[in-house]
Protein backbone atom coordinates (compact mmCIF):
# COMPACT_ATOMS: atom_id res chain seq x y z
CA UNK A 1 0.00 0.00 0.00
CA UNK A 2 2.75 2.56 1.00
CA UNK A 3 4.58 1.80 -2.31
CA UNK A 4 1.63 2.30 -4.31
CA UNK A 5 1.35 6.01 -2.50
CA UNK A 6 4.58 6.73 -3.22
CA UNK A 7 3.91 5.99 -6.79
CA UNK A 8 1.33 7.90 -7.36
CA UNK A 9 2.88 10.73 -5.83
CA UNK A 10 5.24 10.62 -8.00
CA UNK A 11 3.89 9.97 -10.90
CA UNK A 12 1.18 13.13 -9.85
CA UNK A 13 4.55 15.65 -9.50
CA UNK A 14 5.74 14.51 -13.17
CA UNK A 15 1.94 15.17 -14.32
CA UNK A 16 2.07 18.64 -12.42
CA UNK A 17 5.40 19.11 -14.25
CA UNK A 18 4.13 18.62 -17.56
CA UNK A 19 1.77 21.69 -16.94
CA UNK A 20 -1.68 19.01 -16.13
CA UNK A 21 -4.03 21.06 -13.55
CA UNK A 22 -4.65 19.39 -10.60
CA UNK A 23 -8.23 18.30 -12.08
CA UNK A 24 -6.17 16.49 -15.03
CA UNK A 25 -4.04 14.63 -12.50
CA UNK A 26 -6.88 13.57 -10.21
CA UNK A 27 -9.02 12.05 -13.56
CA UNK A 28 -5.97 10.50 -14.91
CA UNK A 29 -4.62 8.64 -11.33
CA UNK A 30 -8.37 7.91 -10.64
CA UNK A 31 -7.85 9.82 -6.92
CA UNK A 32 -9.67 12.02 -4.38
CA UNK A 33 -8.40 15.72 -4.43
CA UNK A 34 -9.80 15.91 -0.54
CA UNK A 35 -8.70 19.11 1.50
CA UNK A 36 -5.67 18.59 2.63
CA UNK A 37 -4.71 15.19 1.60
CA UNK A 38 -3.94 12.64 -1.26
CA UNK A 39 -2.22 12.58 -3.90
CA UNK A 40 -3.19 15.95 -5.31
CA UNK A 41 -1.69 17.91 -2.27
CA UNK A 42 1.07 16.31 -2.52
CA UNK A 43 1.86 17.61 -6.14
CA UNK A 44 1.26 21.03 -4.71
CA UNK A 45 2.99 20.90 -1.72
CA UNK A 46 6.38 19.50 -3.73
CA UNK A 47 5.21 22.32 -6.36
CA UNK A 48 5.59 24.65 -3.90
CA UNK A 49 8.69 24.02 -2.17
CA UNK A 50 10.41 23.51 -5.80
CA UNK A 51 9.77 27.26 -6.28
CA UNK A 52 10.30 28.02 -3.25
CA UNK A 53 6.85 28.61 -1.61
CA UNK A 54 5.88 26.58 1.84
């Protein structure tokens, strides 16, 4: 289960990468974009910090 997070977080950063919105990413890894959590955050959060943000 863990690995198959992991995955999918990464695989959401290389779709945020490519310029897909986070609506994109959550239709293509079939996930929930809940407040705060899943894989969708994640791709925002490591967004963030690659730019700089918090």
């Amino acid at each position: 289960m863990v690995q198959v997070k992991t995955d999918m977080k990464a695989r959401a950063r290389e779709l945020r990468r490519a310029g897909k919105t986070y609506d994109e990413i959550v239709a293509e890894l079939g996930v929930s974009k809940g407040p705060g959590r899943g894989v969708a955050s994640a791709s925002r959060r490591a967004s963030a910090t690659a730019v700089g943000g918090s």
